[in-house]
Protein backbone atom coordinates (compact mmCIF):
# COMPACT_ATOMS: atom_id res chain seq x y z
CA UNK A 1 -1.81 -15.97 -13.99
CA UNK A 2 -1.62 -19.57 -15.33
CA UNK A 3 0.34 -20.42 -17.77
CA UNK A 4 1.79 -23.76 -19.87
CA UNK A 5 5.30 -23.06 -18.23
CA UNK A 6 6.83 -21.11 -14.99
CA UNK A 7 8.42 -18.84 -17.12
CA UNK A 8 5.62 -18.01 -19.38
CA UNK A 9 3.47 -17.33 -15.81
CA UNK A 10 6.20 -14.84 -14.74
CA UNK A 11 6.61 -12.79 -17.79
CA UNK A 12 2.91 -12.92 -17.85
CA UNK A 13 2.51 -11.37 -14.43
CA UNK A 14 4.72 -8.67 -15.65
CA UNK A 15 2.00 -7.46 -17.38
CA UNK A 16 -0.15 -7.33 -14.56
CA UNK A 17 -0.14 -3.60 -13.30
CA UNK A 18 -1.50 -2.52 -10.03
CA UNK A 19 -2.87 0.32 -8.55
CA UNK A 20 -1.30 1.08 -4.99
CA UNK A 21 -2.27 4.02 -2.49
CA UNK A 22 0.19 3.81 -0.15
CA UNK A 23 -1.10 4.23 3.82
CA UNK A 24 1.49 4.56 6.82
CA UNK A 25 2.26 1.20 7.57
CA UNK A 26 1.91 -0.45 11.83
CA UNK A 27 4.76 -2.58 11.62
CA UNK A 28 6.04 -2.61 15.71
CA UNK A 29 4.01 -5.08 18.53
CA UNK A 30 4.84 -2.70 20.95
CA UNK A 31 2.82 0.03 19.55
CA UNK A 32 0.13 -1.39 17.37
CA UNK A 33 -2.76 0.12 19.86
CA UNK A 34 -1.16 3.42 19.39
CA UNK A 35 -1.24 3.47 15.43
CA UNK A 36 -3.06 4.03 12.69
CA UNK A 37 -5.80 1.12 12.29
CA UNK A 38 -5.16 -0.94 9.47
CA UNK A 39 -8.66 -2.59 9.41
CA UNK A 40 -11.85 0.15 9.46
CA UNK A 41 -13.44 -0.99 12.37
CA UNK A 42 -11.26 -2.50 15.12
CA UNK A 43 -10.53 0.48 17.69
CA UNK A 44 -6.90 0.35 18.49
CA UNK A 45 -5.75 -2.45 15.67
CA UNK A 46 -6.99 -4.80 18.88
CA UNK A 47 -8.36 -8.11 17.56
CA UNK A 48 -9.18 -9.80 20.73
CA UNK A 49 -8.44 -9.00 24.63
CA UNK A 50 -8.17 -12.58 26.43
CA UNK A 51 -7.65 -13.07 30.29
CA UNK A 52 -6.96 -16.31 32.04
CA UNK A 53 -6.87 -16.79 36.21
CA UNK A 54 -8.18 -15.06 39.38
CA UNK A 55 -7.32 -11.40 39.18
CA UNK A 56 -8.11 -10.14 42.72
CA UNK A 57 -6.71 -13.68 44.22
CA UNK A 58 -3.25 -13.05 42.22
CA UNK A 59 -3.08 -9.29 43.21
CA UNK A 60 -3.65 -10.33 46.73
CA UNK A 61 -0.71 -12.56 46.32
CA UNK A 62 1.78 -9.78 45.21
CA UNK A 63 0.26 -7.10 47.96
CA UNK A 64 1.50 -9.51 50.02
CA UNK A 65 4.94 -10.39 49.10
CA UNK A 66 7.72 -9.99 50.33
CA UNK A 67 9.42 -9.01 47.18
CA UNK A 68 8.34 -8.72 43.71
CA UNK A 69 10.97 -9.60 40.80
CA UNK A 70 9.29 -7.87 36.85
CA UNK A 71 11.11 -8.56 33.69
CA UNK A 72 10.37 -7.43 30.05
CA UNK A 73 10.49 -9.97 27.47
CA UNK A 74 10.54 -9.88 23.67
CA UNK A 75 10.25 -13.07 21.70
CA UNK A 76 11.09 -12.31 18.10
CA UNK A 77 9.20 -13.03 15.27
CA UNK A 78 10.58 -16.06 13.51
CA UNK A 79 10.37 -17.78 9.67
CA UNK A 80 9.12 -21.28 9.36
CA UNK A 81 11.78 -22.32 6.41
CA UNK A 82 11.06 -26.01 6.02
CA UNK A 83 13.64 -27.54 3.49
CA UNK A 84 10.67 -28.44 1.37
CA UNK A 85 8.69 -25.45 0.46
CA UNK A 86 4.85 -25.01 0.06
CA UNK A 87 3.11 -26.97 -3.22
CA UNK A 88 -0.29 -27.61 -4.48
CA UNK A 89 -1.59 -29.59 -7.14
CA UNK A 90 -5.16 -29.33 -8.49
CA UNK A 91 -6.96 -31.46 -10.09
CA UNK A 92 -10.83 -32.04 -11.25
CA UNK A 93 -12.53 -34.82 -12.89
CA UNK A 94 -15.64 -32.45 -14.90
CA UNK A 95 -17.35 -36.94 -15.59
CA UNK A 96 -17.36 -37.50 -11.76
CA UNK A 97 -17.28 -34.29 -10.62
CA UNK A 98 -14.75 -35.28 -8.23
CA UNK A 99 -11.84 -32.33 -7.13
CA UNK A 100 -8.32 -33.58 -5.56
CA UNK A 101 -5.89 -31.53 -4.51
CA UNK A 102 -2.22 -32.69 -3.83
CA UNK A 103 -0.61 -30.62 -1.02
CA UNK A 104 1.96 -30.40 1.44
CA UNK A 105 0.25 -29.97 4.45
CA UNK A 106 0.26 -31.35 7.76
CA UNK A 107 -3.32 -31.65 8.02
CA UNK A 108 -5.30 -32.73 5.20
CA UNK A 109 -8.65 -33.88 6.73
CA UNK A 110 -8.49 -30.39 8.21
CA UNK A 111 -7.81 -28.48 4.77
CA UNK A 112 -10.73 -30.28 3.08
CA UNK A 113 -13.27 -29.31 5.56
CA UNK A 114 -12.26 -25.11 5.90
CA UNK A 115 -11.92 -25.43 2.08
CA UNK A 116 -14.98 -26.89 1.58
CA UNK A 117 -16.79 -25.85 4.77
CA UNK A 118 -15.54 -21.70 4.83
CA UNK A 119 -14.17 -21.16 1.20
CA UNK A 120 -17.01 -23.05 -0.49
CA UNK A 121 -14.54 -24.46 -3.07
CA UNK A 122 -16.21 -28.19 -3.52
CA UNK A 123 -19.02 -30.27 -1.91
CA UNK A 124 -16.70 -32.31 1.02
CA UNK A 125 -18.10 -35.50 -0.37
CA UNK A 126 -16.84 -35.02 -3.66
CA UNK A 127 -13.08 -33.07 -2.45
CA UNK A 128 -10.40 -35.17 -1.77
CA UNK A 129 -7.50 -33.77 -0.09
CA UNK A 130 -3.80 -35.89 -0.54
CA UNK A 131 -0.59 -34.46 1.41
CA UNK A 132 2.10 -37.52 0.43
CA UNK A 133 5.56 -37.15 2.67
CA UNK A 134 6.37 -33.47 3.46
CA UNK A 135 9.71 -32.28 3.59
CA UNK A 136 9.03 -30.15 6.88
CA UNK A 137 6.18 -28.53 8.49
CA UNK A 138 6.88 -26.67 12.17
CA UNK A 139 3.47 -26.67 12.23
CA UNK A 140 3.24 -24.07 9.48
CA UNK A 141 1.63 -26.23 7.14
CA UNK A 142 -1.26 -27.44 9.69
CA UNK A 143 -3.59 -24.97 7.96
CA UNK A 144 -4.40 -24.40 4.60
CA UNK A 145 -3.41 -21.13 2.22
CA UNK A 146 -4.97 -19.05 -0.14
CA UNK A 147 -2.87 -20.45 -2.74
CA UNK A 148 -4.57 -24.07 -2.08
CA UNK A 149 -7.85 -22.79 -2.35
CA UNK A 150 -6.86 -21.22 -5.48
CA UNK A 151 -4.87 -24.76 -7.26
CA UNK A 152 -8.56 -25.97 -6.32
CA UNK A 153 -10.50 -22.81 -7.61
CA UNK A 154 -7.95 -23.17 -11.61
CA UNK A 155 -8.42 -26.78 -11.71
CA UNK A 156 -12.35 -26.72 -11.97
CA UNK A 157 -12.32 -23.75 -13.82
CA UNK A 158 -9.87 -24.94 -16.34
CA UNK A 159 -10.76 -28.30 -15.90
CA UNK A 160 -7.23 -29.49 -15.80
CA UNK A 161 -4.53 -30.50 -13.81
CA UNK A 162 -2.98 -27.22 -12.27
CA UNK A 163 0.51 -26.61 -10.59
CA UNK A 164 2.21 -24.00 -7.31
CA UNK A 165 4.83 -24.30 -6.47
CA UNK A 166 6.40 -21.61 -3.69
CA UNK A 167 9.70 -20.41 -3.96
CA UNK A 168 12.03 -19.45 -1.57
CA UNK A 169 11.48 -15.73 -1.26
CA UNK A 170 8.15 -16.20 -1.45
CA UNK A 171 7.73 -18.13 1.24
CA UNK A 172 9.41 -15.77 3.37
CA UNK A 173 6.86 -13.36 2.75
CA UNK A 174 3.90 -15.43 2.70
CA UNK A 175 4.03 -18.68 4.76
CA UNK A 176 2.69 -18.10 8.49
CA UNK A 177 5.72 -16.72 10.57
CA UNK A 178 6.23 -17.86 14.24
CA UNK A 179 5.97 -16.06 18.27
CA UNK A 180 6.09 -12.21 17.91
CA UNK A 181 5.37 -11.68 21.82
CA UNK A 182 6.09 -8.73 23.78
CA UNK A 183 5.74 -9.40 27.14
CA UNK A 184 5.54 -7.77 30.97
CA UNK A 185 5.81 -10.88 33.60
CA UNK A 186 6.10 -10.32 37.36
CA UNK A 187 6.69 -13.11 40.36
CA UNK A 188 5.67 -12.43 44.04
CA UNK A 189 8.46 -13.82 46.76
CA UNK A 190 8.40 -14.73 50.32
CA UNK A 191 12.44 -13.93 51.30
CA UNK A 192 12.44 -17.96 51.77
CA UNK A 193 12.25 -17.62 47.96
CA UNK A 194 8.58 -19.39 47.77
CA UNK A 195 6.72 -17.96 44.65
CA UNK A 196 3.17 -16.93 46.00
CA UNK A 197 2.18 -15.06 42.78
CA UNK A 198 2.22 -14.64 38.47
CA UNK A 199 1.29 -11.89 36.66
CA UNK A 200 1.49 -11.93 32.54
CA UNK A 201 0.52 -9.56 30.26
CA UNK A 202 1.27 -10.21 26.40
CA UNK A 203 0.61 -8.42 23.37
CA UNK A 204 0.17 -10.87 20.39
CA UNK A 205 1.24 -9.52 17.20
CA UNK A 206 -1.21 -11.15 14.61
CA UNK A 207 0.33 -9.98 11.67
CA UNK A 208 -2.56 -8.36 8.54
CA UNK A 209 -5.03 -10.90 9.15
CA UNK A 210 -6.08 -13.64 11.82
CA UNK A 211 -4.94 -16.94 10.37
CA UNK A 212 -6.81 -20.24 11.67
CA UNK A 213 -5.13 -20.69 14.71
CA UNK A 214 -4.03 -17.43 15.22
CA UNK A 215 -6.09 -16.90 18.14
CA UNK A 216 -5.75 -20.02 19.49
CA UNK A 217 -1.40 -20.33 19.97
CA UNK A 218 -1.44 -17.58 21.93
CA UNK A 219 -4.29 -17.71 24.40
CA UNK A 220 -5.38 -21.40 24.74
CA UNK A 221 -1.68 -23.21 23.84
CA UNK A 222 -0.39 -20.46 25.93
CA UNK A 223 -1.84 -19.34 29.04
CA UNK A 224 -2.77 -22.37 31.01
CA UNK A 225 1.22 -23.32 30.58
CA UNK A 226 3.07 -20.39 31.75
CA UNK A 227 2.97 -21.30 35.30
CA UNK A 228 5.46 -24.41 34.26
CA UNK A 229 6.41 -27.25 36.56
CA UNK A 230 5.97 -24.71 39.34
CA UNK A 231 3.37 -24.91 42.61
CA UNK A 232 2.41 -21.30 42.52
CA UNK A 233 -0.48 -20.73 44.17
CA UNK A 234 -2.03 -17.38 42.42
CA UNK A 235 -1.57 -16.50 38.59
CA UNK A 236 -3.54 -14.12 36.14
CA UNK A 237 -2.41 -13.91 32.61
CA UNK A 238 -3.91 -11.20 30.27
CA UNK A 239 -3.49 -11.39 26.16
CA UNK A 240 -3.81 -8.87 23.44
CA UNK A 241 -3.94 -9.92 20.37
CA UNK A 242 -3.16 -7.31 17.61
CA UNK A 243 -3.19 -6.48 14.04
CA UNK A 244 0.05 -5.40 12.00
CA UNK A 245 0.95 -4.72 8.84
CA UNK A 246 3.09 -7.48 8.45
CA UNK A 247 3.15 -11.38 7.34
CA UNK A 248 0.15 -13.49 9.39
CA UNK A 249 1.44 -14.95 12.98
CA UNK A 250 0.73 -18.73 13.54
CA UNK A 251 1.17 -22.48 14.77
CA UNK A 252 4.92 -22.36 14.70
CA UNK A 253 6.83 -25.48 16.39
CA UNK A 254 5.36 -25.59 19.84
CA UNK A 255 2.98 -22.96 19.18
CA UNK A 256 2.42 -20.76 22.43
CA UNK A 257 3.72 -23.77 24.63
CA UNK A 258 7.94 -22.82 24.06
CA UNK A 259 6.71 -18.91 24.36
CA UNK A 260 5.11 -19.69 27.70
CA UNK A 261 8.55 -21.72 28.80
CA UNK A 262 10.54 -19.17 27.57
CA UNK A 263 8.64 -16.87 29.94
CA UNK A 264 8.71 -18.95 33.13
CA UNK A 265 12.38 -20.19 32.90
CA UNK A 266 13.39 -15.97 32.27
CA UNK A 267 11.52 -15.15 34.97
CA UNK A 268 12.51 -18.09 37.64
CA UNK A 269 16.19 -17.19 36.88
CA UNK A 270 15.82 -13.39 37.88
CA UNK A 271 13.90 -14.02 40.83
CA UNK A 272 16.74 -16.63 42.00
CA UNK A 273 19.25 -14.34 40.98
CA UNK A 274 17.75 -11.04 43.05
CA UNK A 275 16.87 -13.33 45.96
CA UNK A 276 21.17 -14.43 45.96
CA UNK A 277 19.90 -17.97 45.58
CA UNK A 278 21.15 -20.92 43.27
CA UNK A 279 19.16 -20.93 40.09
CA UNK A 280 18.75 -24.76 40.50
CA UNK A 281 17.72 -24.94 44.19
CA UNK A 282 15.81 -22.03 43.39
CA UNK A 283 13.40 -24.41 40.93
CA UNK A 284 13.84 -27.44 43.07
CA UNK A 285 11.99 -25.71 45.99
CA UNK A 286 9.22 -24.26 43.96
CA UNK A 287 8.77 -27.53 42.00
CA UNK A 288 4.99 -29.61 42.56
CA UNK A 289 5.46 -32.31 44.52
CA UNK A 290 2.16 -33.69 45.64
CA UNK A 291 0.51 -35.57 42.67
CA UNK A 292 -2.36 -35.38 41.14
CA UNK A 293 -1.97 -31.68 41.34
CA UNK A 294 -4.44 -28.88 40.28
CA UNK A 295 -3.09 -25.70 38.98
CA UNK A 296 -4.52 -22.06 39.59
CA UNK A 297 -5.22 -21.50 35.90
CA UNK A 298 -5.93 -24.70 33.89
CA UNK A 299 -4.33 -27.99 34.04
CA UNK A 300 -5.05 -30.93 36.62
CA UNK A 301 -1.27 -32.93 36.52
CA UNK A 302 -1.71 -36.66 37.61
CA UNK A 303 1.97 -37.44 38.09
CA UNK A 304 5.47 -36.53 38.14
CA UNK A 305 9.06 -36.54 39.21
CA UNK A 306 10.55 -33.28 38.52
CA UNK A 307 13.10 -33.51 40.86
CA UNK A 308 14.63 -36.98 39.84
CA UNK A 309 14.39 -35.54 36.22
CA UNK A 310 16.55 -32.71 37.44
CA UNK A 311 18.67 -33.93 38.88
CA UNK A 312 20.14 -36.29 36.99
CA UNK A 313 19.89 -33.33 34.27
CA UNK A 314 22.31 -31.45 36.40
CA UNK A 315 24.53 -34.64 37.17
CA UNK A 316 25.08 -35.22 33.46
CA UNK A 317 25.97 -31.46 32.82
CA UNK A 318 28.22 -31.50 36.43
CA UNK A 319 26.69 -29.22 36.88
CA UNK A 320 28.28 -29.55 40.51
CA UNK A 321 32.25 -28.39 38.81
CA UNK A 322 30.49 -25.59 36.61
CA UNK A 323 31.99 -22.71 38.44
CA UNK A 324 35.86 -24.47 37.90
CA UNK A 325 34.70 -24.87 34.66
CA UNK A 326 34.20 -20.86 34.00
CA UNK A 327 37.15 -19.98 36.07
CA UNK A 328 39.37 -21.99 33.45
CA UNK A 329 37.85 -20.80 30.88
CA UNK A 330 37.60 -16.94 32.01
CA UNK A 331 41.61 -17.46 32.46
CA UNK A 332 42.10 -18.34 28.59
CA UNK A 333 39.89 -15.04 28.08
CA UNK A 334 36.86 -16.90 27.29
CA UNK A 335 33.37 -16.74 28.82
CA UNK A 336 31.10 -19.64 29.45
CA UNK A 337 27.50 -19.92 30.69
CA UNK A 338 24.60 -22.43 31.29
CA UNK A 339 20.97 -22.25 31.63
CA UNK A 340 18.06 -23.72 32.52
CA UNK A 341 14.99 -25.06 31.23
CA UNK A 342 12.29 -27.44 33.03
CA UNK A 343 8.48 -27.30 31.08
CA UNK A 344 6.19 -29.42 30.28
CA UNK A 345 3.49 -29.28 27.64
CA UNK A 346 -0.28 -30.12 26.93
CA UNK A 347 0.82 -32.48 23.50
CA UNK A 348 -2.12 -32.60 20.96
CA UNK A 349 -3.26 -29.31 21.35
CA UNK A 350 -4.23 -29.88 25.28
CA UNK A 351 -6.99 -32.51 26.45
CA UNK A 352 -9.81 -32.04 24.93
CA UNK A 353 -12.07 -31.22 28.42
CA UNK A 354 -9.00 -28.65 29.14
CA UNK A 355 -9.20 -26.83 25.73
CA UNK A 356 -13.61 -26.43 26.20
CA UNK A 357 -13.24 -25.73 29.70
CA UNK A 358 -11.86 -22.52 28.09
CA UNK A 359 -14.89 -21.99 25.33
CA UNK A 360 -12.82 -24.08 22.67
CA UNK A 361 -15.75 -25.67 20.52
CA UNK A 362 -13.47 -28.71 19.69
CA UNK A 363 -10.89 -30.63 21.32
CA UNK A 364 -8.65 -33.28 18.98
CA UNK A 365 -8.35 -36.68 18.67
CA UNK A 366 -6.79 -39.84 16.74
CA UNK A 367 -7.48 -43.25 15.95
CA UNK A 368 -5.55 -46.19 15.02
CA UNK A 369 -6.55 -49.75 13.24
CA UNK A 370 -4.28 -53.08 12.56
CA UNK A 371 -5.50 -55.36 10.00
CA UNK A 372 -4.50 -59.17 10.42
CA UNK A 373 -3.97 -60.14 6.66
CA UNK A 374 -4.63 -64.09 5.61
CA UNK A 375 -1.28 -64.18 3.88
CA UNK A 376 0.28 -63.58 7.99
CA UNK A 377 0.81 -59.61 7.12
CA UNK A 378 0.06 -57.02 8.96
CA UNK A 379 -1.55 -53.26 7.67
CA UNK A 380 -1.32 -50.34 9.92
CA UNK A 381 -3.73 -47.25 9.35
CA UNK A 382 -3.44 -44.05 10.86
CA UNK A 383 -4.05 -40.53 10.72
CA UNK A 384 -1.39 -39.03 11.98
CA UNK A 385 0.69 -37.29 8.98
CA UNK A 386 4.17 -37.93 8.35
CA UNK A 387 6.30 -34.28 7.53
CA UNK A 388 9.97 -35.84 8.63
CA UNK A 389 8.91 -38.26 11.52
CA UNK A 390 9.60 -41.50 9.28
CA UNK A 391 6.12 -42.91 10.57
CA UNK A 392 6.22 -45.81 8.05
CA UNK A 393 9.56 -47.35 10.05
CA UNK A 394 8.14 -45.78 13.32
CA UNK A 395 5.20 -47.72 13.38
CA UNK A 396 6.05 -50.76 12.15
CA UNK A 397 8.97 -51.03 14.42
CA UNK A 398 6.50 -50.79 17.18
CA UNK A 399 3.97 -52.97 16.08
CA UNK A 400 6.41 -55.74 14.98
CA UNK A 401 7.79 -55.14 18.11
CA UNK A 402 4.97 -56.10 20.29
CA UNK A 403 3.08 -58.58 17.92
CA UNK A 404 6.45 -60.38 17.23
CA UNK A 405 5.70 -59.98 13.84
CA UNK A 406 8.62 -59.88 11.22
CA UNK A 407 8.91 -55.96 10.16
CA UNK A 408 9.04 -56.92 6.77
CA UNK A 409 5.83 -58.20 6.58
């Protein structure tokens, strides 16, 4: 419905009556491959079955142990909520045959091409895509939405400037929710409390529909990382990704790379904690120490210091008069706890020989140019996309920084 006002669009779509046969919905994660399918053709609601690692070499590594520690772990499905919510703006030019679209996305160069390139909305020559300052993005606003393609679609059909704008509720329902794991992780111990093995298996809940980088977040963003800062020696990972009927699953701040910490750190502190060891020694003895090092799954690390890193984390927390800490606090009838979390993550996706080692077709990359003006200014271009990072102080400051260069000019 389009409309010369918001109001006269809703009471419009009023009107609009719908024929619905309702089906038993497949809401749970847990049991999506024991549902109903929601799609005719996809046995078991199973959209893809991914497996990372050496199999036999990890099983050999937990046949041997002298322990095994399992845990079960859920990580909840989660709603973007940036404070700025989702808004397009077509636009077409019927003399020049030139589209624009105004949007708040994170990545405009990649909305043009899958509009142009999948949706067949405008020749890419002739589309130009323009996301100003965005108030938020978590990543949810990498990729674009139907309602783009469709501010694109009114504005050449109309041939006038057209107007979305999301509100609140509906972007609850309909922007890209976050995580939605269920997972089954196991560790293989020596009694010295060396970890020897990893075994993950994750079920992916996709949500109705496989958004762009649904399959990516949690198989390529995830997998290589779960092993953490940890030498372990053996590791298989398996991942099921599956269809629900519930809002789409997506890029969501860290995007596979927090769920894979999330699962390490869990595990690492059970294992300590049924071994009788300190949590923190427990890390510091597993931690790599010999640089570069090459992990059993994906990653080749060049360098690090974990342990400095640590511990000066734990010196800052004193982490040394924790346990007076609780017992003062457990005497005023109070409980207090602390935790642990040591990660590191592939940034930019993951290197782009990493991600195609893998069968990615494309890896990512970024370019920068600074432009000596005659007037003794200096012009900074970029392509990175500003959603709250303040890159127009960020990079100025750095460039007038090294150039000694007044930041004004």
């Amino acid at each position: 419905v389009v409309a010369e006002s918001l109001q006269e669009a809703k009471d419009a779509a009023e009107l609009v009556k719908v024929d619905y046969k309702v089906l038993k919905a497949v809401v749970s994660t847990g049991q999506a491959m024991d549902s109903d399918t929601i799609h005719d053709g996809i046995d078991k609601n199973l959209c893809f079955d991914w497996e990372l690692g050496d199999k036999a070499k990890a099983e050999e590594a937990f046949s041997s142990a002298d322990k095994v520690v399992e845990m079960n772990i859920v990580n909840n499905r989660l709603v973007p909520n940036a404070m700025e919510p989702r808004a397009s703006i077509g636009d077409y030019n019927p003399s020049s045959e030139e589209l624009t679209l105004y949007t708040t996305s994170q990545n405009p160069h990649l909305s043009r091409l899958v509009m142009s390139a999948f949706n067949a909305i405008h020749p890419e020559h002739k589309f130009r895509v323009i996301a100003p300052d965005v108030g938020g993005g978590f990543g949810s606003k990498i990729y674009p939405y139907s309602e783009d393609v469709v501010m694109a679609w009114a504005a050449k059909r109309l041939q006038r400037p057209v107007k979305w704008v999301c509100e609140r509720t509906e972007s609850f329902l309909s922007d890209c929710h976050g995580r939605d794991h269920i997972t089954k992780c196991s560790v293989a111990l020596k009694n010295d409390g060396t970890v020897t093995g990893l075994k993950v298996d994750t079920i992916a809940n996709l949500g109705g529909y496989a958004s762009l980088f649904a399959t990516v977040t949690p198989t390529y963003l995830y997998g290589p990382l779960v092993l953490g800062l940890y030498n372990i020696p053996a590791a298989y990972c398996n991942v099921k990704g599956v269809f629900t009927n519930t809002a789409p699953v997506d890029a969501y701040r860290g995007a596979g790379r927090p769920e894979a910490t999330y699962l390490i750190e869990r595990i690492m502190d059970k294992a300590a904690k049924e071994l009788g060891m300190d949590r923190a020694e427990f890390r510091k003895k597993n931690f790599i120490r010999q640089f570069p090092h090459q992990q059993c799954l994906v990653h080749n690390i060049d360098s690090g210091d974990y342990d400095a890193h640590f511990d000066k984390a734990l010196k800052l927390a004193d982490y040394a008069g924790f346990e007076k800490r609780k017992a003062d606090s457990a005497a005023k009838g109070k409980l207090r706890g602390i935790g642990f979390s040591t990660y590191i993550e592939a940034c930019g996706i993951a290197p782009s020989a990493a991600v195609m080692s893998l069968g990615a077709g494309v890896g990512l990359w970024e370019s920068a140019e600074i432009r000596f003006n005659p007037t003794g200014n200096v012009s900074v271009f970029t392509g990175t996309h500003s959603h709250g990072q303040s890159h127009d102080t960020t990079f100025a400051q750095i460039v007038a920084d090294k150039l000694g260069v007044p930041m004004e000019n």
